[in-house]
Protein backbone atom coordinates (compact mmCIF):
# COMPACT_ATOMS: atom_id res chain seq x y z
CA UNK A 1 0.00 0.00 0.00
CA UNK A 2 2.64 2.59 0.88
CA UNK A 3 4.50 1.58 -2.41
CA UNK A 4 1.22 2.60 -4.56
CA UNK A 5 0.93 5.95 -2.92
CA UNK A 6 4.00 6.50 -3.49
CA UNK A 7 3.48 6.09 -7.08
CA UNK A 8 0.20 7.72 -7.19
CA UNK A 9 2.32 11.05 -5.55
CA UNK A 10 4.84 10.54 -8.11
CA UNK A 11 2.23 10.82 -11.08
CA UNK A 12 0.36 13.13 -9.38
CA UNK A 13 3.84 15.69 -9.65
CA UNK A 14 4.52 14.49 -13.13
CA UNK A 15 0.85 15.47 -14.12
CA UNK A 16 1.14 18.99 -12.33
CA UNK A 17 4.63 19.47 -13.88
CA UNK A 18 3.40 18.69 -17.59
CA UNK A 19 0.26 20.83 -17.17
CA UNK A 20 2.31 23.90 -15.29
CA UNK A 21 4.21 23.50 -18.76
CA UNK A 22 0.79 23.84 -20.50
CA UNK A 23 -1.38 26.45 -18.67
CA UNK A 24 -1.13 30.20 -18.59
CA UNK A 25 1.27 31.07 -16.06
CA UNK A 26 -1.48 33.41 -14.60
CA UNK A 27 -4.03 30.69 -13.97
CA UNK A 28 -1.07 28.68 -11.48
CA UNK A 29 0.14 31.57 -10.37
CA UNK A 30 -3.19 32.28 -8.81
CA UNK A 31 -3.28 28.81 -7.35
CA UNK A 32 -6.21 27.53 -9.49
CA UNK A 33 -4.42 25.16 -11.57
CA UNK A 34 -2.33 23.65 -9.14
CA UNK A 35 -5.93 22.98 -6.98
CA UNK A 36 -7.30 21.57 -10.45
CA UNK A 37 -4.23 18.79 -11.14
CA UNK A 38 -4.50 18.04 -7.19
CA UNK A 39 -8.17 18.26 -7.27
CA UNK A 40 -8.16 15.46 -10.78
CA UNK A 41 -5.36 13.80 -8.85
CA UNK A 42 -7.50 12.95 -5.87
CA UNK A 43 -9.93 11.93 -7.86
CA UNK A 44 -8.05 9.61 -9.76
CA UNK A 45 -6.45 8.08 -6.68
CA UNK A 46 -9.53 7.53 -4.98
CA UNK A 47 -11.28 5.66 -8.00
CA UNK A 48 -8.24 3.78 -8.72
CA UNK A 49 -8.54 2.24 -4.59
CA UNK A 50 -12.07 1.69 -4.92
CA UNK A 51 -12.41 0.23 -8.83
CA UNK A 52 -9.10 -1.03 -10.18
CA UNK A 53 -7.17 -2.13 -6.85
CA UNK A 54 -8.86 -5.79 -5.45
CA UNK A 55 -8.16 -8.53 -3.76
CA UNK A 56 -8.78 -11.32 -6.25
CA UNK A 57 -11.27 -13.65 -5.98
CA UNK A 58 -10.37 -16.97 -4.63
CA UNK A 59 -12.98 -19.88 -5.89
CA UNK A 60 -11.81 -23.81 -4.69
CA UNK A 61 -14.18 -26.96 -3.69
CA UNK A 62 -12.12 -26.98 -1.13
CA UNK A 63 -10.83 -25.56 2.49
CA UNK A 64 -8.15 -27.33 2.78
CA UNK A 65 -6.79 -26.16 -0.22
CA UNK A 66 -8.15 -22.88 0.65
CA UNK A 67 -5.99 -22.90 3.40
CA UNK A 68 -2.86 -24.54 2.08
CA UNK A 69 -3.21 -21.54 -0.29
CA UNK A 70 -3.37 -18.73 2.34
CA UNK A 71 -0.49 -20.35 4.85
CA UNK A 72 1.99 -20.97 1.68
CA UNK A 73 0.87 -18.90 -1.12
CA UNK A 74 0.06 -15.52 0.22
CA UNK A 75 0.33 -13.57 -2.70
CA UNK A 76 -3.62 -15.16 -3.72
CA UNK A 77 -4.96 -13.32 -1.26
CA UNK A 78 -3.62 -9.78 -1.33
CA UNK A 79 -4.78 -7.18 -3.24
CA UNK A 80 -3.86 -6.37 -7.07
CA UNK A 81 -2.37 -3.67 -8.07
CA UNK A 82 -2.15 -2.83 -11.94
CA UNK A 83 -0.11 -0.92 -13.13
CA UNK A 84 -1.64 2.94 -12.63
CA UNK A 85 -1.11 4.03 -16.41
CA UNK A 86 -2.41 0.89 -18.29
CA UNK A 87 -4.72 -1.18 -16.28
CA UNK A 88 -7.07 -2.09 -19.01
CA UNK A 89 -7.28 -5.45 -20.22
CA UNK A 90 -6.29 -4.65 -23.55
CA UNK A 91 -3.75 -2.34 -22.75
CA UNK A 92 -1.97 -4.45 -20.66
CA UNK A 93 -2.28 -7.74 -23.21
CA UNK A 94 -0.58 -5.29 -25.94
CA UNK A 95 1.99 -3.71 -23.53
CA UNK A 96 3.28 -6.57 -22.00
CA UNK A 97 5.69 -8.24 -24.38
CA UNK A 98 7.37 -4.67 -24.87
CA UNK A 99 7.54 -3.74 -21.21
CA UNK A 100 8.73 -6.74 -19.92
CA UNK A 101 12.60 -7.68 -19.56
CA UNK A 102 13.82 -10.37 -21.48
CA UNK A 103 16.47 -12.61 -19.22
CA UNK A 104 19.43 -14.08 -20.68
CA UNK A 105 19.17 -18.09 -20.43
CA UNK A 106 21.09 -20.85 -22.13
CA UNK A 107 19.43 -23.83 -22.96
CA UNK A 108 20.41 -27.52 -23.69
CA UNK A 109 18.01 -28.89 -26.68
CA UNK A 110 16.77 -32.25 -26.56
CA UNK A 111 14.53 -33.48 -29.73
CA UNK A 112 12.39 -37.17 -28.91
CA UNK A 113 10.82 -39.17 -31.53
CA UNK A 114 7.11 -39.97 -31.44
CA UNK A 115 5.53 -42.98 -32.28
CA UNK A 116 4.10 -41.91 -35.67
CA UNK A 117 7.24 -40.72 -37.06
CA UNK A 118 7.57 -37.14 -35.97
CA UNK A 119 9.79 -34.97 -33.03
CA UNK A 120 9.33 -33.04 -30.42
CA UNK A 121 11.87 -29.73 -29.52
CA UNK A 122 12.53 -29.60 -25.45
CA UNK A 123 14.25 -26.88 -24.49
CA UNK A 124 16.03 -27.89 -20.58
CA UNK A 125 17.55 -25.07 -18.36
CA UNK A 126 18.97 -27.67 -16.09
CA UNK A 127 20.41 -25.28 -13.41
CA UNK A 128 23.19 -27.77 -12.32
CA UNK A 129 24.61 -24.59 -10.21
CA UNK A 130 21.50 -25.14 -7.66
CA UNK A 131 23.19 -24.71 -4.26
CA UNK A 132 19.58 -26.01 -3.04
CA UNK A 133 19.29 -28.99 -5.19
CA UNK A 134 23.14 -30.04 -6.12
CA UNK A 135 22.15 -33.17 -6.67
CA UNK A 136 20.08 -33.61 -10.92
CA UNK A 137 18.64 -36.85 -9.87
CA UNK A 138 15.99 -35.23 -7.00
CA UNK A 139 16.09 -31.83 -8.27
CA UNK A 140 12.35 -30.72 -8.48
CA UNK A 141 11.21 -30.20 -12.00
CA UNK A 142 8.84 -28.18 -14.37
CA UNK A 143 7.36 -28.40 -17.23
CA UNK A 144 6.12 -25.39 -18.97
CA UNK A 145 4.11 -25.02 -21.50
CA UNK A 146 3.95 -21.37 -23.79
CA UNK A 147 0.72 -20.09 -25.94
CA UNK A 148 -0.54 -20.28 -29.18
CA UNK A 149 2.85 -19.58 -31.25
CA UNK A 150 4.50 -19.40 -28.42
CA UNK A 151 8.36 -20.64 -27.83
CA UNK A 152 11.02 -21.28 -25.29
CA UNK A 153 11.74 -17.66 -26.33
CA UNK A 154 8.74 -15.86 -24.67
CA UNK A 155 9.10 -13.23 -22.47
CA UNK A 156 6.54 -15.02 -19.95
CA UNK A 157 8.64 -18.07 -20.32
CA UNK A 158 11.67 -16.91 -19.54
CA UNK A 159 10.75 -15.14 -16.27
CA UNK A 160 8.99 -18.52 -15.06
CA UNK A 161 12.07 -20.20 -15.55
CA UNK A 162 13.85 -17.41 -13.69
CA UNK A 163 11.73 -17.22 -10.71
CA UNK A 164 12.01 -20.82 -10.91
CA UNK A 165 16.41 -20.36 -10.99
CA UNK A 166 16.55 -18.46 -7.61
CA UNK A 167 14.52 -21.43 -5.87
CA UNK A 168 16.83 -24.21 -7.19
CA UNK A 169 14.65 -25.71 -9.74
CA UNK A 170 15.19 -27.45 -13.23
CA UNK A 171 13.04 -26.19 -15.80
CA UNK A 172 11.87 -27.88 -19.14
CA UNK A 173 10.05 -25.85 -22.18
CA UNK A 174 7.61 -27.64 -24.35
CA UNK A 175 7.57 -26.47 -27.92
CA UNK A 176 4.55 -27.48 -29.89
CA UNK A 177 5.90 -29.01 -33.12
CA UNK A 178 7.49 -27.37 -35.96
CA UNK A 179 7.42 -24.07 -33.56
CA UNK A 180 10.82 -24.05 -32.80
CA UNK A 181 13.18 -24.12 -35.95
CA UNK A 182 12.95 -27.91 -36.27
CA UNK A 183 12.10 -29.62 -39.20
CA UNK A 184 8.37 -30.84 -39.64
CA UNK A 185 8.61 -34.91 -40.10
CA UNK A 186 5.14 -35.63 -40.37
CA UNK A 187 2.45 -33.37 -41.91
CA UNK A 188 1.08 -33.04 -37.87
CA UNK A 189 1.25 -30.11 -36.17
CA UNK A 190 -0.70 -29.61 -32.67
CA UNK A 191 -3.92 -28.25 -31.48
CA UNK A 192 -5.55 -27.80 -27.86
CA UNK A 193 -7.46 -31.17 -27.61
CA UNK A 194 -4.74 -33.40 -28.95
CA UNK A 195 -2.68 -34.49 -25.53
CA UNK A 196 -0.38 -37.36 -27.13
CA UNK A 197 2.66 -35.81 -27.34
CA UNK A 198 2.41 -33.71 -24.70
CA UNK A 199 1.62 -36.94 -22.37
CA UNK A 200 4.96 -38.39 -23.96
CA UNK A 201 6.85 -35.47 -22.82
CA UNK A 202 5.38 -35.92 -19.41
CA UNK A 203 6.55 -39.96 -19.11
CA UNK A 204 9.84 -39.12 -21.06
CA UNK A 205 10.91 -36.49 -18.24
CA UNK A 206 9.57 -38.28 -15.32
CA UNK A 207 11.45 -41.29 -16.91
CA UNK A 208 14.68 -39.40 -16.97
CA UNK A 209 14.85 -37.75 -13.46
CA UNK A 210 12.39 -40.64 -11.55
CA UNK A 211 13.02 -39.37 -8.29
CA UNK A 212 13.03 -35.86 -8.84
CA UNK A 213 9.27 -33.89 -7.28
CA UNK A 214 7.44 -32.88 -10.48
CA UNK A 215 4.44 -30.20 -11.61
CA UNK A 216 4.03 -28.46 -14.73
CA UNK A 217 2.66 -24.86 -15.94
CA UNK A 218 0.63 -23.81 -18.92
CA UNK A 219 -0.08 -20.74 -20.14
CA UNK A 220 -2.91 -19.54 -22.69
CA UNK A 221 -3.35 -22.29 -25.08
CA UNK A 222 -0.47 -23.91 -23.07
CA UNK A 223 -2.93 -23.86 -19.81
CA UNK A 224 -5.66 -25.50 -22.33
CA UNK A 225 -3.46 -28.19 -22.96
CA UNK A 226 -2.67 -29.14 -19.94
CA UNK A 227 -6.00 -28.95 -18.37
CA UNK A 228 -7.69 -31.46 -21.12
CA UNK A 229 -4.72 -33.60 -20.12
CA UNK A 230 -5.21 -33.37 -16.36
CA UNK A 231 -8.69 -34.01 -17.38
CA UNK A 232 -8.09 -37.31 -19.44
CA UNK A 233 -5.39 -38.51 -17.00
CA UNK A 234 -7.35 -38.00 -13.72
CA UNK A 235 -4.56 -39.69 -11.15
CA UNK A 236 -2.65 -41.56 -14.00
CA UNK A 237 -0.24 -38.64 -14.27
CA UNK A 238 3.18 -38.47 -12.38
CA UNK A 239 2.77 -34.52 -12.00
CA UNK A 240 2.26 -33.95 -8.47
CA UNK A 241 0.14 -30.41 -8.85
CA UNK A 242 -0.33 -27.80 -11.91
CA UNK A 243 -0.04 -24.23 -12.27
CA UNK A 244 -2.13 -22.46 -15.26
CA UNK A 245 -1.83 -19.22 -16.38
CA UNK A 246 -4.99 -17.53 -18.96
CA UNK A 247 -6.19 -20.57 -20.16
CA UNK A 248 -9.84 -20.02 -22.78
CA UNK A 249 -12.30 -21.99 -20.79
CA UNK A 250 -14.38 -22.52 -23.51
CA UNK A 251 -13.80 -21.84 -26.92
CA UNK A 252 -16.57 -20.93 -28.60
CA UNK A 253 -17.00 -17.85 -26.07
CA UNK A 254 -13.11 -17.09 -26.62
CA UNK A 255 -13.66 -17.49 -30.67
CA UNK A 256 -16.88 -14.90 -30.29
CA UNK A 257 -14.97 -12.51 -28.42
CA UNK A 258 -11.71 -12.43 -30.21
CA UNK A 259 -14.25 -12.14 -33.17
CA UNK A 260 -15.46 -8.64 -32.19
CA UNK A 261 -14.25 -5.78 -34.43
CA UNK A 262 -11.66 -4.23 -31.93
CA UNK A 263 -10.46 -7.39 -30.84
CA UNK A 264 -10.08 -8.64 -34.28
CA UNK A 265 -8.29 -5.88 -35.61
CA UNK A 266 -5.76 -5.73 -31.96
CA UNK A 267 -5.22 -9.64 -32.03
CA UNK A 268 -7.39 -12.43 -33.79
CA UNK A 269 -5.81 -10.80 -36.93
CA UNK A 270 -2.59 -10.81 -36.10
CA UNK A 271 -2.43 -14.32 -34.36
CA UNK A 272 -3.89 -15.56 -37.51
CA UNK A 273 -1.11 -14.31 -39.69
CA UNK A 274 1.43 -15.45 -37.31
CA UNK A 275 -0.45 -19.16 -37.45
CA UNK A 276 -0.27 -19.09 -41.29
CA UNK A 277 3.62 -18.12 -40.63
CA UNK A 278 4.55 -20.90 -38.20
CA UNK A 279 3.22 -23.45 -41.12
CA UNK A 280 4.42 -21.31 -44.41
CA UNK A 281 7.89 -23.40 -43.45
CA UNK A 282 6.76 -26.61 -43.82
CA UNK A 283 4.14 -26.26 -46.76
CA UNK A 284 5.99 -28.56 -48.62
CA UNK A 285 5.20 -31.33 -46.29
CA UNK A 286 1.71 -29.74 -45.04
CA UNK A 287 0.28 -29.19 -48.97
CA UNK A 288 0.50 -33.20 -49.33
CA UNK A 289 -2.86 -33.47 -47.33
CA UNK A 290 -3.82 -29.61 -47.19
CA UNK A 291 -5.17 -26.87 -49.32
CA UNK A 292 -2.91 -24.61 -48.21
CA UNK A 293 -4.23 -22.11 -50.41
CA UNK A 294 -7.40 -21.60 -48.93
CA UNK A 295 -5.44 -22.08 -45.27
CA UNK A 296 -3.32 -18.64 -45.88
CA UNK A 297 -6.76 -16.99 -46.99
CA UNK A 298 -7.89 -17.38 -43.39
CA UNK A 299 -8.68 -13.87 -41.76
CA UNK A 300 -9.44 -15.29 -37.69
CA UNK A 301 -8.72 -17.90 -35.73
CA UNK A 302 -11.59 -19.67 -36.36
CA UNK A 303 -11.06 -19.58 -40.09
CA UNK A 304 -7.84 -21.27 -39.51
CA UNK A 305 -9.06 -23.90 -37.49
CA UNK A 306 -11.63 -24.49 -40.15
CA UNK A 307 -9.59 -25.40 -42.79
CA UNK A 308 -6.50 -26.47 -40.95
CA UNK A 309 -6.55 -27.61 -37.29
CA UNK A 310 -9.94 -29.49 -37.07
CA UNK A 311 -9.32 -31.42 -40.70
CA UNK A 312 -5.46 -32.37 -39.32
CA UNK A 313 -6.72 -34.08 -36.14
CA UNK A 314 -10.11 -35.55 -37.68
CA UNK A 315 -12.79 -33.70 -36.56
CA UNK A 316 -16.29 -33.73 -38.62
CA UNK A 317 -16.66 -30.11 -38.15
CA UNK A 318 -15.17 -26.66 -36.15
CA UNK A 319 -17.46 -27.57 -33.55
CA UNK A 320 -16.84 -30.90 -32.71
CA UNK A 321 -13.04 -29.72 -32.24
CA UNK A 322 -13.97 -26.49 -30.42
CA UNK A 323 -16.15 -28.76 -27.76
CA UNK A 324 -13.09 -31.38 -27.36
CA UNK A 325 -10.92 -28.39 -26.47
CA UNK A 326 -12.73 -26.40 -23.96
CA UNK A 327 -11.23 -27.50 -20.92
CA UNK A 328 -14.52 -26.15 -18.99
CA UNK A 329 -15.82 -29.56 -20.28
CA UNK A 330 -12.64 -32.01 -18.07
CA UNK A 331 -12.43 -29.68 -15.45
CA UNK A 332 -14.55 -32.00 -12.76
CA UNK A 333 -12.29 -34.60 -13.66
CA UNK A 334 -8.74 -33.27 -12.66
CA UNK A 335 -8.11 -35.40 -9.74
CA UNK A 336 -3.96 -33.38 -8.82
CA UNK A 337 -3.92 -29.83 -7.33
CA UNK A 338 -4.28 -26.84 -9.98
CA UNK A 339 -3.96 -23.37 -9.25
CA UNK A 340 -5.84 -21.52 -11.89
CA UNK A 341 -4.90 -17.58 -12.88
CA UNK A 342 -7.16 -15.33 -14.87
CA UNK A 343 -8.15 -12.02 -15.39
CA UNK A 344 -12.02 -11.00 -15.74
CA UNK A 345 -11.22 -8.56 -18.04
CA UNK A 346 -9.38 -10.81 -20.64
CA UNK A 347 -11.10 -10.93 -24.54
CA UNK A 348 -8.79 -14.18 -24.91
CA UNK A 349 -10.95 -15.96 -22.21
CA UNK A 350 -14.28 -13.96 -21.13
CA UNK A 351 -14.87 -13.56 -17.73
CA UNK A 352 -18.15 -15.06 -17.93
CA UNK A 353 -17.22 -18.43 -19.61
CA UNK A 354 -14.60 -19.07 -16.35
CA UNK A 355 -16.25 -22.14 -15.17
CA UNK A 356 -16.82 -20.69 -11.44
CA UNK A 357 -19.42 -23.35 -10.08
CA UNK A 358 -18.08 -26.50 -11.59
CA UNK A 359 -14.79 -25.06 -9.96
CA UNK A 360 -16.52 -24.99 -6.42
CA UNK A 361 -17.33 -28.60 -7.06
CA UNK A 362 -13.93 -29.89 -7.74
CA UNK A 363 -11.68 -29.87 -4.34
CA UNK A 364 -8.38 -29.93 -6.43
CA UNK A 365 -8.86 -26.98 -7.80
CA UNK A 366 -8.70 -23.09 -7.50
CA UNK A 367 -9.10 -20.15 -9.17
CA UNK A 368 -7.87 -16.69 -9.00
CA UNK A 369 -9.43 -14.31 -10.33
CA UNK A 370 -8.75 -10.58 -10.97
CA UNK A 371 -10.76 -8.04 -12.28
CA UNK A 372 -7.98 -6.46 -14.60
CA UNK A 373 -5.01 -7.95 -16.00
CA UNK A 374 -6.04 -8.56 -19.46
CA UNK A 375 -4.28 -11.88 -21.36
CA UNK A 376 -0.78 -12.61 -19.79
CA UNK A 377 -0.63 -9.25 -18.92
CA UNK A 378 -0.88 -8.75 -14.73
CA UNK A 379 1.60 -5.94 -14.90
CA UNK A 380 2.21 -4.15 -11.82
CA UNK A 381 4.36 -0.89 -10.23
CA UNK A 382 5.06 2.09 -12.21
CA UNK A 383 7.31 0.59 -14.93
CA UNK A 384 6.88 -3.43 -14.54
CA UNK A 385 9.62 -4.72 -16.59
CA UNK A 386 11.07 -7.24 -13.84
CA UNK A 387 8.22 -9.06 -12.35
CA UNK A 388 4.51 -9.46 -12.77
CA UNK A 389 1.62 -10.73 -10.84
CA UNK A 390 1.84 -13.45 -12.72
CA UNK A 391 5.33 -13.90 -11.64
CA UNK A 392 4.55 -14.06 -8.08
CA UNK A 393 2.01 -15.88 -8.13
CA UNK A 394 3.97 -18.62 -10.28
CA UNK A 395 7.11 -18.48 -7.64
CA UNK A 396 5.14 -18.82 -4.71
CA UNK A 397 2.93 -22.01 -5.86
CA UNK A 398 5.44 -23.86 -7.40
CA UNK A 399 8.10 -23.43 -4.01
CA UNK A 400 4.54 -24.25 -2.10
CA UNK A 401 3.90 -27.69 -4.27
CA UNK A 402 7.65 -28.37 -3.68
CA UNK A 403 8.73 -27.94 -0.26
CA UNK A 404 5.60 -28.61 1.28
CA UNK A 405 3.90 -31.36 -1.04
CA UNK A 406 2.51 -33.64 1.34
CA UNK A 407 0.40 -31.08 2.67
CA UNK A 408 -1.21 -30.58 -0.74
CA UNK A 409 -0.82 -34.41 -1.70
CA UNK A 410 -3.06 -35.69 1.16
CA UNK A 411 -5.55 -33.04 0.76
């Protein structure tokens, strides 16, 4: 609290020093404008407490993990604070990737073969200088899982994995194939229903490091992912607990909204194009069972899944893929602990599709909710380039599942 007012008194000089610059010097002189920029600033402050700053809102089946939660992830229950200059949804979605610092990692590439002929990139960060965990073999692990297009590269990515550094942890990135620079062996690609190879990256790591604690966090279509899998699996899983981060709960209501003029022209657009541009490099295996023609003539998402992601993985039509990957529809059946992270005020995932009451029904898992934040956005402070909500609330759970995982197991 003392850190936002703060902030709020260092905006509120900043305004009165721009409009000092712009105002007769007559009308300050006499004191009026000075009252007006103190009089706005007020105002501003005091709408700001009382709209945009809120605790978020914490929705579990369960007390127990209610109060696991509270005891050894704090950070659920205090109140958000976006950032003062761009708390919209939209704003922050857009911002985010060019606010945000980018930290330096090395990773060790691994690809794996799949049964039907094709490969998989992992990217490791193996952090064999953990003075917590010297020892690889029981070093607690996570997988993470990026968005749409998304890549070991991401900006959201690579601040998991360094929250995930200063606790001692290995880290493992999940690249969807043919997203990463490798070569395309099959004409398969990947969509948010289809959990085979992400269920042989699961067994592959847990076959490599055994005895090491392991959990895994998804983010955006990454979340999706991993929640249909949790879904499928039930218990049959070795991840001991889940983190996801702005998953679409149901995909019809995020297709509708992304749909909308604004939000087509500030991202259904653009995600489209960069869709078409993740396939353009393997067209020459992709055109043996596509029209890739009429694929690159798609203008939204939907589009694109019409004529490329739905016919790929066998689907009769859009909407027999789009009900297979709403995770709203496997979400009573995830039987491990998952923390779920979303903003109300994210187009990606509408705040009224967040499946709230079959949530309240399910004791493994809760869901945090904030009014703003947008779509991996949660940026807070005055210039949030180091760490987000998002951030915070990633560090905390994952060091919660890890050093005090029987509490959570035996819930």
């Amino acid at each position: 609290m003392r850190l936002l007012e703060t902030n709020l008194q260092g905006l509120t000089r900043e305004l009165a020093l721009y409009l000092e610059s712009q105002v007769p010097v007559g009308l300050f002189g006499s004191g009026v404008g000075l009252s007006l920029v103190l009089g706005f600033s007020a105002a501003f402050a005091c709408y700001y407490l009382s709209s945009i700053a809120k605790k978020p809102q914490l929705v579990t089946g369960s007390e127990s993990f209610c109060h696991f939660l509270q005891e050894h992830c704090p950070v659920v229950m205090e109140t958000y604070y976006p950032t003062v200059w761009c708390w919209e949804g939209r704003v922050q979605t857009l911002l985010r990737p060019f606010i945000t610092s980018r930290p330096q990692l090395q990773y060790r590439n691994e690809l794996i073969k799949t049964t039907d002929g094709g490969q998989i990139s992992l990217d490791w960060f193996d952090n064999n200088d953990s003075v917590c965990y010297p020892d690889a073999s029981t070093r607690p692990t996570i997988l993470l899982l990026p968005g749409l297009t998304g890549t070991s590269r991401e900006s959201y990515i690579l601040h998991m994995i360094q929250q995930s550094e200063m606790l001692g942890y290995r880290c493992v990135v999940f690249n969807n194939r043919g997203t990463a620079g490798e070569d395309l062996l099959t004409p398969r690609t990947y969509c948010a229903a289809n959990t085979e190879d992400l269920e042989a990256v699961i067994h592959h790591i847990h076959n490599m490091h055994a005895s090491a604690p392991f959990m895994a966090a998804g983010v955006s279509m990454g979340g999706m992912l991993l929640l249909n899998y949790l879904g499928q699996t039930g218990r049959e899983t070795p991840l001991m607990a889940a983190a996801i981060f702005s998953a679409g709960w149901n995909v019809f209501e995020s297709a509708e909204s992304l749909e909308k003029p604004l939000n087509w022209l500030l991202f259904n657009y653009y995600l489209t194009t960069c869709l078409q541009s993740s396939i353009s490099r393997h067209r020459q295996m992709l055109e043996k069972l596509f029209d890739m023609n009429l694929v690159m003539k798609a203008k939204t998402i939907r589009e694109f899944d019409k004529q490329f992601t739905s016919v790929m993985f066998g689907y009769r039509t859009i909407d027999d893929y789009y009900v297979d990957a709403s995770p709203c529809r496997k979400l009573k059946s995830i039987s491990i602990p998952v923390l779920c992270l979303n903003s109300l005020d994210d187009v990606f995932s509408p705040g009224h599709a967040i499946p709230i009451e079959t949530a309240k029904q399910n004791p493994n898992v809760a869901l945090v909710l904030t009014s703003y934040g947008g779509h991996i956005g949660f940026l807070e402070g005055t210039w949030p380039r180091k760490c987000t909500y998002m951030d915070r609330v990633f560090k905390q759970f994952v060091q919660a599942v890890f050093e005090h995982g029987n509490k959570i197991c035996s819930m």
